[in-house]
C-alpha atoms as a PDB file:
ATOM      1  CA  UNK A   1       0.000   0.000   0.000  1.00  0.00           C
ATOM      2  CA  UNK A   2       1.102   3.743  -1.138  1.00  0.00           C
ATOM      3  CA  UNK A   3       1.409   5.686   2.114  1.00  0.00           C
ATOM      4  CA  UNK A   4       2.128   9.668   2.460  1.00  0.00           C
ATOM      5  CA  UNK A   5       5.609  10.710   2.430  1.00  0.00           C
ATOM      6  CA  UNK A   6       5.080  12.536   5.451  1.00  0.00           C
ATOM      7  CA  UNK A   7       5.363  10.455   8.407  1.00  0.00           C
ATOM      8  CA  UNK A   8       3.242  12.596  10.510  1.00  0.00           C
ATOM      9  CA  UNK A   9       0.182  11.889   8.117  1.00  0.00           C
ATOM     10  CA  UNK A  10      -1.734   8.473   7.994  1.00  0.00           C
ATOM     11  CA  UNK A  11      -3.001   9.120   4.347  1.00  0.00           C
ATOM     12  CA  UNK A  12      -4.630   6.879   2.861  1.00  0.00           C
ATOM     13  CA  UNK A  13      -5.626   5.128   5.813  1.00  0.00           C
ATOM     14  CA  UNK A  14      -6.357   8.413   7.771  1.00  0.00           C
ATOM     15  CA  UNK A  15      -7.546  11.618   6.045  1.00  0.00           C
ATOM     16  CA  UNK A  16      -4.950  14.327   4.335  1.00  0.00           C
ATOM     17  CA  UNK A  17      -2.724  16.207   7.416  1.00  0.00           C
ATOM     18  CA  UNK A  18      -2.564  19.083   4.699  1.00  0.00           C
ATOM     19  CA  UNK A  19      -6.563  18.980   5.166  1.00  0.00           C
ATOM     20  CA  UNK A  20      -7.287  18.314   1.030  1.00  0.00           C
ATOM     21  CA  UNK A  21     -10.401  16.331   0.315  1.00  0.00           C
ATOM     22  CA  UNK A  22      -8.361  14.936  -2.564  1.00  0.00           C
ATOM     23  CA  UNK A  23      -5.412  13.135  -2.376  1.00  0.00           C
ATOM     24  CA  UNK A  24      -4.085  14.381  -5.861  1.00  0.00           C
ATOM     25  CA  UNK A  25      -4.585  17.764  -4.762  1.00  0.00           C
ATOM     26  CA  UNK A  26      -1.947  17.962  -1.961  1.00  0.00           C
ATOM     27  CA  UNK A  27       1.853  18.720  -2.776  1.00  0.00           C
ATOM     28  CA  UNK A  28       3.228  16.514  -0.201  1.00  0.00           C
ATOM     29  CA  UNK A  29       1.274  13.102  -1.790  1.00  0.00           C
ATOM     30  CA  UNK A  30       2.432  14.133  -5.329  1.00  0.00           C
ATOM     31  CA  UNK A  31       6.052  13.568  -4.461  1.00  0.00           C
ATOM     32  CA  UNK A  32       4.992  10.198  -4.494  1.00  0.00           C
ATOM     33  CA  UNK A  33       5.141   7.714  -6.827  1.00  0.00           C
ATOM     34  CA  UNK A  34       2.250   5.465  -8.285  1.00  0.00           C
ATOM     35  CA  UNK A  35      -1.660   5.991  -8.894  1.00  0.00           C
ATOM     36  CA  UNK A  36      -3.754   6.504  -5.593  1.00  0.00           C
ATOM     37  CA  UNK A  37      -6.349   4.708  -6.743  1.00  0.00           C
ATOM     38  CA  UNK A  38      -4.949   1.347  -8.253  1.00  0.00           C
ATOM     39  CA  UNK A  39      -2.585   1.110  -5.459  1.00  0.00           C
ATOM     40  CA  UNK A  40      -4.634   1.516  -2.665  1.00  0.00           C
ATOM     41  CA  UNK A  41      -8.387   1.123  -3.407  1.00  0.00           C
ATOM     42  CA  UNK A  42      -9.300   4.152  -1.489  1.00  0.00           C
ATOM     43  CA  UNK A  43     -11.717   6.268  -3.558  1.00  0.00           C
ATOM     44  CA  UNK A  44     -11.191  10.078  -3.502  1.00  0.00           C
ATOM     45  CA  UNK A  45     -13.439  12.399  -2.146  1.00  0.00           C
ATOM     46  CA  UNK A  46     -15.816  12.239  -4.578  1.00  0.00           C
ATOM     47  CA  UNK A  47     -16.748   8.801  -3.624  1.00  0.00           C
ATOM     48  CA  UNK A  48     -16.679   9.546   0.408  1.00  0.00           C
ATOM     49  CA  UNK A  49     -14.920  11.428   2.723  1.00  0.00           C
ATOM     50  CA  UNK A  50     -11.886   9.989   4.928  1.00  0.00           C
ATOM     51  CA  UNK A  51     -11.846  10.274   8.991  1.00  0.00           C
ATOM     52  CA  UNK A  52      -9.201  11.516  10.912  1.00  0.00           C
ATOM     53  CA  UNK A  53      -9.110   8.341  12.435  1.00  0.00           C
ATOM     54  CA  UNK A  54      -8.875   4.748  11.909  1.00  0.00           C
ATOM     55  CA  UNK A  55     -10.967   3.310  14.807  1.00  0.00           C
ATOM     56  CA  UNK A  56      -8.484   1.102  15.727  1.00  0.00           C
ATOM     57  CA  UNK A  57      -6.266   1.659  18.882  1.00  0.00           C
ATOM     58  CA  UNK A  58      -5.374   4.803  18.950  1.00  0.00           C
ATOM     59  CA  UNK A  59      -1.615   6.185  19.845  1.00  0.00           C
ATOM     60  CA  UNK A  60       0.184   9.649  21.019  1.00  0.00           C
ATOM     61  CA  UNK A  61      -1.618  11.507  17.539  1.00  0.00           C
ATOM     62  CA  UNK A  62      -4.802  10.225  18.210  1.00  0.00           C
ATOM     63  CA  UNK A  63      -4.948  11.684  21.556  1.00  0.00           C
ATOM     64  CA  UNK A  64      -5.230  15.794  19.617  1.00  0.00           C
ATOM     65  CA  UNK A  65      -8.965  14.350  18.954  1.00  0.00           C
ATOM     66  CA  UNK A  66     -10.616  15.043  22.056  1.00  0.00           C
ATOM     67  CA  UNK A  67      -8.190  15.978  24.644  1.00  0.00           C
ATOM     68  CA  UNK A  68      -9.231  20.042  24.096  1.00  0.00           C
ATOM     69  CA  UNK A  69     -12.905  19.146  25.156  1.00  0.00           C
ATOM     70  CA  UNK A  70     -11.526  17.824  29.042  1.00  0.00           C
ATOM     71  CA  UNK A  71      -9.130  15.924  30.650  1.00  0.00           C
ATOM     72  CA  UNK A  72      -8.937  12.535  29.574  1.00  0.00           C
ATOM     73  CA  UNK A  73      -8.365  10.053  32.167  1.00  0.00           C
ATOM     74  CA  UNK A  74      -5.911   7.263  31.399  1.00  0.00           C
ATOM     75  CA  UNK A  75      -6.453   3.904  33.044  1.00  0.00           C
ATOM     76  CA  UNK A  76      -3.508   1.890  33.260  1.00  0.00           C
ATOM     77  CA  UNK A  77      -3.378  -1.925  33.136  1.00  0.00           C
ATOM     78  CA  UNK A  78      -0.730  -2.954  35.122  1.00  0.00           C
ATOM     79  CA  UNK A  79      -0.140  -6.907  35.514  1.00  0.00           C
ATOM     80  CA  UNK A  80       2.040 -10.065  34.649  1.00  0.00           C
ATOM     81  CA  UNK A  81       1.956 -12.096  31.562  1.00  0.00           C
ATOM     82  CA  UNK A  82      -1.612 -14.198  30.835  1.00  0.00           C
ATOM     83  CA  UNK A  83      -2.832 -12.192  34.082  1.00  0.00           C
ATOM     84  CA  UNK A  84      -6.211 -11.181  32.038  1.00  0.00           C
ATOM     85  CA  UNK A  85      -6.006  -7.906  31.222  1.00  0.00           C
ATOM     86  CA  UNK A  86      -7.074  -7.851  27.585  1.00  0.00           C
ATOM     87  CA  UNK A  87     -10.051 -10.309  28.482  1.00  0.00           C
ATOM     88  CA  UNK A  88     -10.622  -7.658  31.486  1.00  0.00           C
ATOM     89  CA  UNK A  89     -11.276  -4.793  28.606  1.00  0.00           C
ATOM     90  CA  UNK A  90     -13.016  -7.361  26.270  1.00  0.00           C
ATOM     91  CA  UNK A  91     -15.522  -7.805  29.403  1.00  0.00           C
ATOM     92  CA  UNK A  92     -15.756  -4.033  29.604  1.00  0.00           C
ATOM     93  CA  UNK A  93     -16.945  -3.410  26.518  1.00  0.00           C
ATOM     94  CA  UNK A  94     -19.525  -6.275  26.244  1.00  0.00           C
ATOM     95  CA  UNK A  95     -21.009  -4.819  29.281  1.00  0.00           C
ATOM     96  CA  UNK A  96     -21.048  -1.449  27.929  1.00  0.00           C
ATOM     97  CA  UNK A  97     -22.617  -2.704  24.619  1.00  0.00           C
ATOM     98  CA  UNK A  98     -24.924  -4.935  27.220  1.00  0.00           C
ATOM     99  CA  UNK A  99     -26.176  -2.207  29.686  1.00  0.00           C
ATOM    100  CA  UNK A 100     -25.484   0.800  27.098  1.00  0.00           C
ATOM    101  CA  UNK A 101     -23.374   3.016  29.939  1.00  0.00           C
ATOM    102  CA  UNK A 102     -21.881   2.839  33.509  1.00  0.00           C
ATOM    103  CA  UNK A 103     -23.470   3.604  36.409  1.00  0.00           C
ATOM    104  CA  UNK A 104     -25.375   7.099  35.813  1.00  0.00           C
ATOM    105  CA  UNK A 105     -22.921   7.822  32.640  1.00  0.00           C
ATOM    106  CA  UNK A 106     -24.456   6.848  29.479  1.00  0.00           C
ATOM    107  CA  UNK A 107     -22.203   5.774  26.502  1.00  0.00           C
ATOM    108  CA  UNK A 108     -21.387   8.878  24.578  1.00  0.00           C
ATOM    109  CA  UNK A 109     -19.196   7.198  21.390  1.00  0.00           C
ATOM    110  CA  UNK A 110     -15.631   5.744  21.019  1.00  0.00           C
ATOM    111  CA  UNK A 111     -12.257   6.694  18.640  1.00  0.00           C
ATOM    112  CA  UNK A 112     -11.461   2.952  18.554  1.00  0.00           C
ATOM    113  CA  UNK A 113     -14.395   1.095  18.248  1.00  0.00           C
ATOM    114  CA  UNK A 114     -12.591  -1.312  15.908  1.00  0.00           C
ATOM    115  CA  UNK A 115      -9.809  -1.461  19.043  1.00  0.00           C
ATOM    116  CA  UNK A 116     -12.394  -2.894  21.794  1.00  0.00           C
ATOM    117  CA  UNK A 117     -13.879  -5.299  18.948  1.00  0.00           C
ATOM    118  CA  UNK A 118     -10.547  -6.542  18.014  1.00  0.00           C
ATOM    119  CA  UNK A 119     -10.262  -8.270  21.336  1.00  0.00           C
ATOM    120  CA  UNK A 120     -13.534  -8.590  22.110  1.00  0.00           C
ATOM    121  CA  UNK A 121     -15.017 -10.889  19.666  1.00  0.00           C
ATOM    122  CA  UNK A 122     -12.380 -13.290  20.822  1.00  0.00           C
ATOM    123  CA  UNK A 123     -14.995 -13.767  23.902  1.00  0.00           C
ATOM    124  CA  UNK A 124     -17.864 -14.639  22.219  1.00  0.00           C
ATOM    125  CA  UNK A 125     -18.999 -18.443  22.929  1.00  0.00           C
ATOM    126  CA  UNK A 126     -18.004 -20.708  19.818  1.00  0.00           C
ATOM    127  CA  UNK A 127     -20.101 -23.740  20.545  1.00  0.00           C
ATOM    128  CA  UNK A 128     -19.403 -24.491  24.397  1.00  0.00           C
ATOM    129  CA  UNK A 129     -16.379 -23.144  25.112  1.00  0.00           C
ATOM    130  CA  UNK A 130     -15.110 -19.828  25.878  1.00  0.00           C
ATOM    131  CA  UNK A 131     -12.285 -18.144  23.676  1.00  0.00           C
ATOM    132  CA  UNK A 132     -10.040 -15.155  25.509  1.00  0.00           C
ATOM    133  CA  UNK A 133      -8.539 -12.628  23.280  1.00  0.00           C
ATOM    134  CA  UNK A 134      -4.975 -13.664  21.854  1.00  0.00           C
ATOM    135  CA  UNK A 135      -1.750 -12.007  24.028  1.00  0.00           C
ATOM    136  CA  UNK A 136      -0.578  -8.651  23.894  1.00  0.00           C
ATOM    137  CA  UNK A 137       2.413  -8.810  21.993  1.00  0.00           C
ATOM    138  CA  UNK A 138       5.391  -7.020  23.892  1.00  0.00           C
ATOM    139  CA  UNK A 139       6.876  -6.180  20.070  1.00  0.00           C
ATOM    140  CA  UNK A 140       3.762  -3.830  19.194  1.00  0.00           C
ATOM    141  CA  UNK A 141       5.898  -0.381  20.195  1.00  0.00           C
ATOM    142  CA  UNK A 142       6.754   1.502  23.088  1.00  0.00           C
ATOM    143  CA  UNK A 143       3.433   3.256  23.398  1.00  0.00           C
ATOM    144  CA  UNK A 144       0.624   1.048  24.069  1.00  0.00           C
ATOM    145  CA  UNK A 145      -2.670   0.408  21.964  1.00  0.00           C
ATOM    146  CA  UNK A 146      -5.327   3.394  24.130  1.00  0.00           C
ATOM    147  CA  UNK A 147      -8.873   2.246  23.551  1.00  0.00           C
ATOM    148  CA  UNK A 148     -10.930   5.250  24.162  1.00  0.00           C
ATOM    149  CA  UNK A 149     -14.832   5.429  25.453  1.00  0.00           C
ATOM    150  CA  UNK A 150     -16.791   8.657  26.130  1.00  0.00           C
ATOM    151  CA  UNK A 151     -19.394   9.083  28.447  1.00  0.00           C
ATOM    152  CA  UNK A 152     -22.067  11.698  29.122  1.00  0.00           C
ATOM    153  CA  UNK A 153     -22.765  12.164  33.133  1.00  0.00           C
ATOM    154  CA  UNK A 154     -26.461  13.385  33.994  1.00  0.00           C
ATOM    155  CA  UNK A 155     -25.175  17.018  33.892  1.00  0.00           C
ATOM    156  CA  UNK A 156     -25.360  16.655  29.769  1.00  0.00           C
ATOM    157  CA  UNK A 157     -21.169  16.810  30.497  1.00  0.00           C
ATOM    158  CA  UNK A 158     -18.958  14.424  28.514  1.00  0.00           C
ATOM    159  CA  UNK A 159     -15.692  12.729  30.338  1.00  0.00           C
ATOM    160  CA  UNK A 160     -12.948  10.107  28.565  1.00  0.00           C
ATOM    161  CA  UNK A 161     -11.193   7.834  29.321  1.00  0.00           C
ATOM    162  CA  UNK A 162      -8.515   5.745  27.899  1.00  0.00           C
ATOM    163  CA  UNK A 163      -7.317   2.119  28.439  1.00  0.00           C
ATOM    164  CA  UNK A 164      -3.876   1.188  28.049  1.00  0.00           C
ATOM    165  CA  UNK A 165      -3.874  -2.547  26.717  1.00  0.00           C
ATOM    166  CA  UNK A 166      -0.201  -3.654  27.887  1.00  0.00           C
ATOM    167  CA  UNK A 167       2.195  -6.253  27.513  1.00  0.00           C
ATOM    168  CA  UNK A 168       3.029  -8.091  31.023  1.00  0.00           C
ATOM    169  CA  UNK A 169       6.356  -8.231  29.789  1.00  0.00           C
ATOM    170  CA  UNK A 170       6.491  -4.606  29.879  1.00  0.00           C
ATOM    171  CA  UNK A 171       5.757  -4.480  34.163  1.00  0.00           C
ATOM    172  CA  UNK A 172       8.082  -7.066  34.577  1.00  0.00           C
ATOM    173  CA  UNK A 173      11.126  -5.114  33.870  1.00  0.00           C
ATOM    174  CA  UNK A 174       9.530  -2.324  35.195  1.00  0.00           C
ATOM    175  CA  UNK A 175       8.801  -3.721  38.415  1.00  0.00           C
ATOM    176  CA  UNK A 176      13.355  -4.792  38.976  1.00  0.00           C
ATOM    177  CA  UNK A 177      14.207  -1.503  37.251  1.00  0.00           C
ATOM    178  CA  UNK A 178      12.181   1.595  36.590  1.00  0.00           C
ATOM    179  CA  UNK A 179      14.266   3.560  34.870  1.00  0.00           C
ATOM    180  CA  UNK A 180      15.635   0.494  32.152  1.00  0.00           C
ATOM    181  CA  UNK A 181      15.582   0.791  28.494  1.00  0.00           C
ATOM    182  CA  UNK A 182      13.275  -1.800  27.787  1.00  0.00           C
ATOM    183  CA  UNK A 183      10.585  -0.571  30.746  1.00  0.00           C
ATOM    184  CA  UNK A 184       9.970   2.492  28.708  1.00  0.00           C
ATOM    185  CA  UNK A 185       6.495   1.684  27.410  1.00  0.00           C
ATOM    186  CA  UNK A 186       5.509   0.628  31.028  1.00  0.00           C
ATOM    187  CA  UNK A 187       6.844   4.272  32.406  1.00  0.00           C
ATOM    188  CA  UNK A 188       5.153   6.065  29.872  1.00  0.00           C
ATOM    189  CA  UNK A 189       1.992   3.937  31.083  1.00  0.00           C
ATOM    190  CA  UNK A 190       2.301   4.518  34.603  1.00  0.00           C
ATOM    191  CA  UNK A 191       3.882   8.079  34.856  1.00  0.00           C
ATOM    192  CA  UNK A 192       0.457   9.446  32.528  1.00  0.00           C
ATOM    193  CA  UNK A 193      -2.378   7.300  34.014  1.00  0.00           C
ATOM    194  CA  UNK A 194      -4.527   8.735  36.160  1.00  0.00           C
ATOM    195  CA  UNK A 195      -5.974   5.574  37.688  1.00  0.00           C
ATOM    196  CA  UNK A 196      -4.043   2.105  38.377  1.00  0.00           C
ATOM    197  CA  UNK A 197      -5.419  -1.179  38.057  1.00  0.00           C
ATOM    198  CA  UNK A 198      -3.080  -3.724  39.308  1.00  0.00           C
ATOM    199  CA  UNK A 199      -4.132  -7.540  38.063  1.00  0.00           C
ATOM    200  CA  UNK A 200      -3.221 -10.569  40.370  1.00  0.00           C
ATOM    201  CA  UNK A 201      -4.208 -13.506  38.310  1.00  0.00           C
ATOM    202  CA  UNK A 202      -6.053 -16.325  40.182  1.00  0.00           C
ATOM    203  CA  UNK A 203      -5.077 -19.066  37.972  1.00  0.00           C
ATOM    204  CA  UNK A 204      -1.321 -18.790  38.657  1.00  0.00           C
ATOM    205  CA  UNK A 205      -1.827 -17.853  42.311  1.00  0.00           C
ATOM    206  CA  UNK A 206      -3.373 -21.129  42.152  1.00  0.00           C
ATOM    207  CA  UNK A 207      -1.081 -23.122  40.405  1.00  0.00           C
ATOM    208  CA  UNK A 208       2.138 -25.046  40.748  1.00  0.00           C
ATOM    209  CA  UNK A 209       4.352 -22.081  40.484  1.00  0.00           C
ATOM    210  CA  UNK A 210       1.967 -20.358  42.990  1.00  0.00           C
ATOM    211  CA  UNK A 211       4.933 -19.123  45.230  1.00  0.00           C
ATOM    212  CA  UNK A 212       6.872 -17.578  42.399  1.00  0.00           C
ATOM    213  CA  UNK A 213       3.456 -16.006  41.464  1.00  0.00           C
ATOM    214  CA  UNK A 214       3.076 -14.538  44.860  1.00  0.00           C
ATOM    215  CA  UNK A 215       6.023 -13.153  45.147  1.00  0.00           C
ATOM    216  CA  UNK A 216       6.067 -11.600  41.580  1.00  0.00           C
ATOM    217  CA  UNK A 217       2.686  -9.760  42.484  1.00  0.00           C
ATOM    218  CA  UNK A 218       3.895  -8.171  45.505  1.00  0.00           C
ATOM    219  CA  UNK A 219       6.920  -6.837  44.491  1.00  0.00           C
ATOM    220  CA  UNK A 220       4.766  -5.214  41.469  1.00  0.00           C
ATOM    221  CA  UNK A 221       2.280  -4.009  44.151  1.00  0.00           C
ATOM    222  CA  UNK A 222       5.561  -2.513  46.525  1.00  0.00           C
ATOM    223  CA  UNK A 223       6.701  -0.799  42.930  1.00  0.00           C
ATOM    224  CA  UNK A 224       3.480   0.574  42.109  1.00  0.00           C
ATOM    225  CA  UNK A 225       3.546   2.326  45.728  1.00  0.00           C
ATOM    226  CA  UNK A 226       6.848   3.786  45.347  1.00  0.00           C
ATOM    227  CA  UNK A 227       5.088   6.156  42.361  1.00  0.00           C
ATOM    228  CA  UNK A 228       1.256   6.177  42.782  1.00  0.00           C
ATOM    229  CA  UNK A 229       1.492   9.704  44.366  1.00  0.00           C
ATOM    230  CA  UNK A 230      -1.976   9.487  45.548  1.00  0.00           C
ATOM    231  CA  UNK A 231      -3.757   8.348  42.999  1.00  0.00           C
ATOM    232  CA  UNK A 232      -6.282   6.002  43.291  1.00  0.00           C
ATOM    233  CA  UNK A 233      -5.159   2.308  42.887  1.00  0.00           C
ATOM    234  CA  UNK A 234      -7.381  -1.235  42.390  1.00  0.00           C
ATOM    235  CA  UNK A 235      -6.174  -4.586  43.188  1.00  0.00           C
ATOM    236  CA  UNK A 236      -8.465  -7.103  40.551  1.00  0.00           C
ATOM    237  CA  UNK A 237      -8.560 -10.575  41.207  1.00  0.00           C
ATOM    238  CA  UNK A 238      -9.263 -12.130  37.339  1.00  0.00           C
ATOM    239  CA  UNK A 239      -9.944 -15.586  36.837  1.00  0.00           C
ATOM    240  CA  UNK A 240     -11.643 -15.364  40.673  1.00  0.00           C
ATOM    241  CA  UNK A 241     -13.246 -18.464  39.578  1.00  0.00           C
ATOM    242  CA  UNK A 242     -10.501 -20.166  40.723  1.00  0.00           C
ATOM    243  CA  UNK A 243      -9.488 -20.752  44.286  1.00  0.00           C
ATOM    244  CA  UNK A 244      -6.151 -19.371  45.045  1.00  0.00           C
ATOM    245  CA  UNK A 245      -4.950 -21.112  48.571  1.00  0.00           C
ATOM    246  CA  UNK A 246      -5.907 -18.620  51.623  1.00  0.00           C
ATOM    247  CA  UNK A 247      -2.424 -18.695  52.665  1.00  0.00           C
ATOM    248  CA  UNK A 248      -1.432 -17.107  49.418  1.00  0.00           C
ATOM    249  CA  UNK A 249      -4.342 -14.762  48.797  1.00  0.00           C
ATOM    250  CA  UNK A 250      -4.021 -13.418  52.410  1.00  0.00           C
ATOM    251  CA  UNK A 251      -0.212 -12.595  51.847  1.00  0.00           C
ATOM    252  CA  UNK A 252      -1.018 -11.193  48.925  1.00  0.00           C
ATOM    253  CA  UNK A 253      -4.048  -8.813  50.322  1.00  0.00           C
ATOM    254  CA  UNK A 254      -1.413  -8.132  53.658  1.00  0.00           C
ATOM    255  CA  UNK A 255       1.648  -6.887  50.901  1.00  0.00           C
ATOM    256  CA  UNK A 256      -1.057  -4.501  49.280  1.00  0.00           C
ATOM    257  CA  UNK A 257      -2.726  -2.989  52.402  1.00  0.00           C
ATOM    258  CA  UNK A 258       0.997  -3.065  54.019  1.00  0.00           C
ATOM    259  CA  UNK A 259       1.919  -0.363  51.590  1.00  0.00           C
ATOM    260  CA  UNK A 260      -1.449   0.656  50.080  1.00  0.00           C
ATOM    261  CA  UNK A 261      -4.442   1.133  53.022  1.00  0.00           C
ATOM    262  CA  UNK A 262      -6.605   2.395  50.789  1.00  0.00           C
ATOM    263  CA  UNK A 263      -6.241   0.200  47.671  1.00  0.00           C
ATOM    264  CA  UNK A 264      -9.688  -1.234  46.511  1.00  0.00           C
ATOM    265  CA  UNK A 265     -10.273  -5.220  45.893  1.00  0.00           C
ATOM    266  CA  UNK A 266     -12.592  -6.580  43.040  1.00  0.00           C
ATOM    267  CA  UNK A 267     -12.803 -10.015  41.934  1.00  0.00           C
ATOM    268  CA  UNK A 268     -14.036 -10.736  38.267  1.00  0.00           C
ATOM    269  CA  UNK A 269     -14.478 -13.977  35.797  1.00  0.00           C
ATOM    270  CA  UNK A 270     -15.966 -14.682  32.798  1.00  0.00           C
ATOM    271  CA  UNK A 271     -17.772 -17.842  34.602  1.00  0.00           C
ATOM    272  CA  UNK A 272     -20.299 -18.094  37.465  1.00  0.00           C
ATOM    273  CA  UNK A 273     -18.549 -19.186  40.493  1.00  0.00           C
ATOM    274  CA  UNK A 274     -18.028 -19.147  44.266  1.00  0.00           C
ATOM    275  CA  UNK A 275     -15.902 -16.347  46.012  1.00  0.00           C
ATOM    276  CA  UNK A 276     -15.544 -17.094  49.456  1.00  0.00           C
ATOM    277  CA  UNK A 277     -19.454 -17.264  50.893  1.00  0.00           C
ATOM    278  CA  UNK A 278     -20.945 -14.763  47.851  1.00  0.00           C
ATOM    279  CA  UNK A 279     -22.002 -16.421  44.236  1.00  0.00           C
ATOM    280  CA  UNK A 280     -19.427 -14.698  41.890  1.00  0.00           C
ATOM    281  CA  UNK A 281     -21.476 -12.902  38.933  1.00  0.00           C
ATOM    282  CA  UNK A 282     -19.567 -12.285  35.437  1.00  0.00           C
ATOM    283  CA  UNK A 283     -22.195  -9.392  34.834  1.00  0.00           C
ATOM    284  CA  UNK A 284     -21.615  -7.889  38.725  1.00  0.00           C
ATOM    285  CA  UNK A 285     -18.343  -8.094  39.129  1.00  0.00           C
ATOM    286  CA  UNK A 286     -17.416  -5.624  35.864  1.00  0.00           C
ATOM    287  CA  UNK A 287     -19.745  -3.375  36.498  1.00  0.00           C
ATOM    288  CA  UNK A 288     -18.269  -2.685  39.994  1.00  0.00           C
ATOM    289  CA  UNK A 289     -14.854  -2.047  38.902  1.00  0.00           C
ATOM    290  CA  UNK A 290     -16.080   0.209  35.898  1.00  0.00           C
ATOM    291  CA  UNK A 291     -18.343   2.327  38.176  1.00  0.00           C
ATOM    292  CA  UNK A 292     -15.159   3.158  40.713  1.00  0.00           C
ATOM    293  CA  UNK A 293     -13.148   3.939  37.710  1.00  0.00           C
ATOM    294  CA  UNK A 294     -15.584   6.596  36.063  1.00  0.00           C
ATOM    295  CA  UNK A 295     -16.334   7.497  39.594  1.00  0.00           C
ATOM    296  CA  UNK A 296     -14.878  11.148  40.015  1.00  0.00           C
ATOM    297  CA  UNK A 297     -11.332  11.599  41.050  1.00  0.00           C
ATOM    298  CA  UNK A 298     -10.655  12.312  44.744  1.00  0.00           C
ATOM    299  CA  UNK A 299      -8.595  15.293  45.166  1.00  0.00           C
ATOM    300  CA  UNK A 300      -5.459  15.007  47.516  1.00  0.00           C
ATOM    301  CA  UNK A 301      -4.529  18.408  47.819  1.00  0.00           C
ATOM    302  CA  UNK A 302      -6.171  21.884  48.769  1.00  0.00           C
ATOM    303  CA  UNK A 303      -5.773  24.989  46.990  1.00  0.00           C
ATOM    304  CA  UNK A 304      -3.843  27.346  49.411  1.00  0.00           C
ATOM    305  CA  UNK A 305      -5.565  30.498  50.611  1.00  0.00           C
ATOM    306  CA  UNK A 306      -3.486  33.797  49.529  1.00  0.00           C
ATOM    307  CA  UNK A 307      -4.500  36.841  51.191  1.00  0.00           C
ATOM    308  CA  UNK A 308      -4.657  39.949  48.787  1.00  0.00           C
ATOM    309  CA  UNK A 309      -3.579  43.401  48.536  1.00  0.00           C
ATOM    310  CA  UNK A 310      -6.911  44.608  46.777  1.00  0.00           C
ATOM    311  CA  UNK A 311      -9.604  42.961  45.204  1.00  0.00           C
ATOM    312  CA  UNK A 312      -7.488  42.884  42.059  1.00  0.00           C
ATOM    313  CA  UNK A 313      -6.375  39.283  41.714  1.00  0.00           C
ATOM    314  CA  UNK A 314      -3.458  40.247  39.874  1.00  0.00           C
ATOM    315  CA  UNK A 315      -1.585  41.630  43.267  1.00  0.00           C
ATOM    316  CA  UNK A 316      -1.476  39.481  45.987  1.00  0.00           C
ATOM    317  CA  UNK A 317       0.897  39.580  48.566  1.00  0.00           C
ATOM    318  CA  UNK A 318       2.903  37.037  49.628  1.00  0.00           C
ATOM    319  CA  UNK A 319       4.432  35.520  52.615  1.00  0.00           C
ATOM    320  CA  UNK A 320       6.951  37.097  54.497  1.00  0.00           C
ATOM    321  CA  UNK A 321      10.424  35.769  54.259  1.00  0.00           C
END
């Protein structure tokens, strides 16, 4: 496929940066060689008119599309390898597409509708057996696939927010060494998000490896305290199905409330099941965790008090030395 000698524009795909309807009419595309037409089987504007955007995952250029209307709010996915955290967004957006919004927020449109169905469909029953979307590959880039959803509150006001769909790979250099090379796309993750979701998976807190599991999960819960700086953080149990040995789960809850009091615990599976004494619901247990995230940010800080001069905010008078 014939793609724009700019770099910064995703013509054909995407519309013209320059902002021409046409293709043939921008300078930059010219310099190219080949017909538009036989090479890429995108008509020109007289047969339809391109969007800025793909609908797939968006990255850092997509952001420009809504991020003048408010503040976006980035959710990061933070978790080992085969933890769940695709099939965690898959099960958000079938129960967005289910219940048509979260909590009092009603679904308000997506950039990357063709993002959440890319690993969604992946979780819809073939025969009687339940498929899970295929793994993140650690190779996709530094900056991770961002699947965006708006939602309108009750005031008529519109909020976004973004999901980061990570590689494990990526935390688990991140979690021995911050700063390394080959953590980047995890810091970029964590350093922007505004909420953190950290995903202990059930199946291999269950399993024969269970103490290396363990102890992988609380070091990446001790990490993520060193640089929440108060924002709000979410243990998730996935696969909660599955009964991870109280000896384990309990040093696992300990590490997180040792260095996190007011991290939140929510269990979620794509199967009925039994968690503790209370019937585990598929259905319930996402809509919990999506109704704290949308739920409005805390503030952990107070806007100091600066006495005036005059009733001319422009002079104020400061502190004495």
């Amino acid at each position: 496929m014939r793609r724009c000698p700019d770099q910064r524009c995703g013509a054909p795909t995407l519309s013209c940066r320059m902002g021409e309807d046409a293709l043939e009419a921008c300078p930059i595309w010219n310099k190219g060689a080949g017909d538009v037409a036989a090479s890429t089987g995108v008509a020109s504007s007289a047969g339809g008119m391109r969007l800025p955007w793909s609908g797939a995952a968006l990255g850092t250029a997509g952001l420009a599309f809504f991020a003048g209307r408010a503040d976006a709010r980035l959710v990061a996915m933070i978790g080992p390898h085969n933890a769940g955290k695709t099939t965690l967004l898959g099960l958000f957006y079938q129960h967005l597409g289910r219940i048509g919004g979260i909590g009092t927020s009603r679904f308000a449109g997506s950039y990357s509708l063709e993002g959440w169905e890319a690993i969604a469909h992946a979780l819809r029953w073939s025969g009687n057996t339940p498929r899970f979307p295929p793994h993140t590959s650690s190779g996709a880039g530094r900056i991770p696939g961002l699947l965006h959803m708006a939602l309108r509150g009750q005031d008529g006001r519109l909020s976004d927010a973004l999901f980061a769909d990570s590689p494990g790979e990526w935390f688990q250099r991140w979690t021995i060494d911050p700063s390394a090379n080959d953590a980047e796309g995890a810091r970029w993750v964590v350093e922007r998000a505004a909420t953190l979701l950290v995903v202990a998976d059930c199946e291999a807190l269950a399993g024969k490896d269970r103490g290396g599991a363990r102890n992988d999960i609380i070091q990446l819960l001790r990490r993520v305290a060193t640089v929440r700086n108060g924002r709000p953080v979410a243990l998730v149990w996935t696969k909660a199905d599955i009964a991870v040995p109280p000896l384990i789960r309990a040093a696992v809850s300990e590490a997180a409330q040792l260095v996190m009091p007011d991290v939140v615990a929510f269990h979620t599976s794509v199967v009925e099941g039994e968690q503790g004494d209370e019937r585990l619901s598929p259905i319930a247990s996402v809509a919990k965790v999506l109704e704290w995230l949308v739920a409005p940010a805390k503030r952990g800080f107070a806007v100091p008090q600066t006495p005036t001069a005059s009733r001319d905010p422009f002079f104020v008078i400061g502190e004495a030395a």
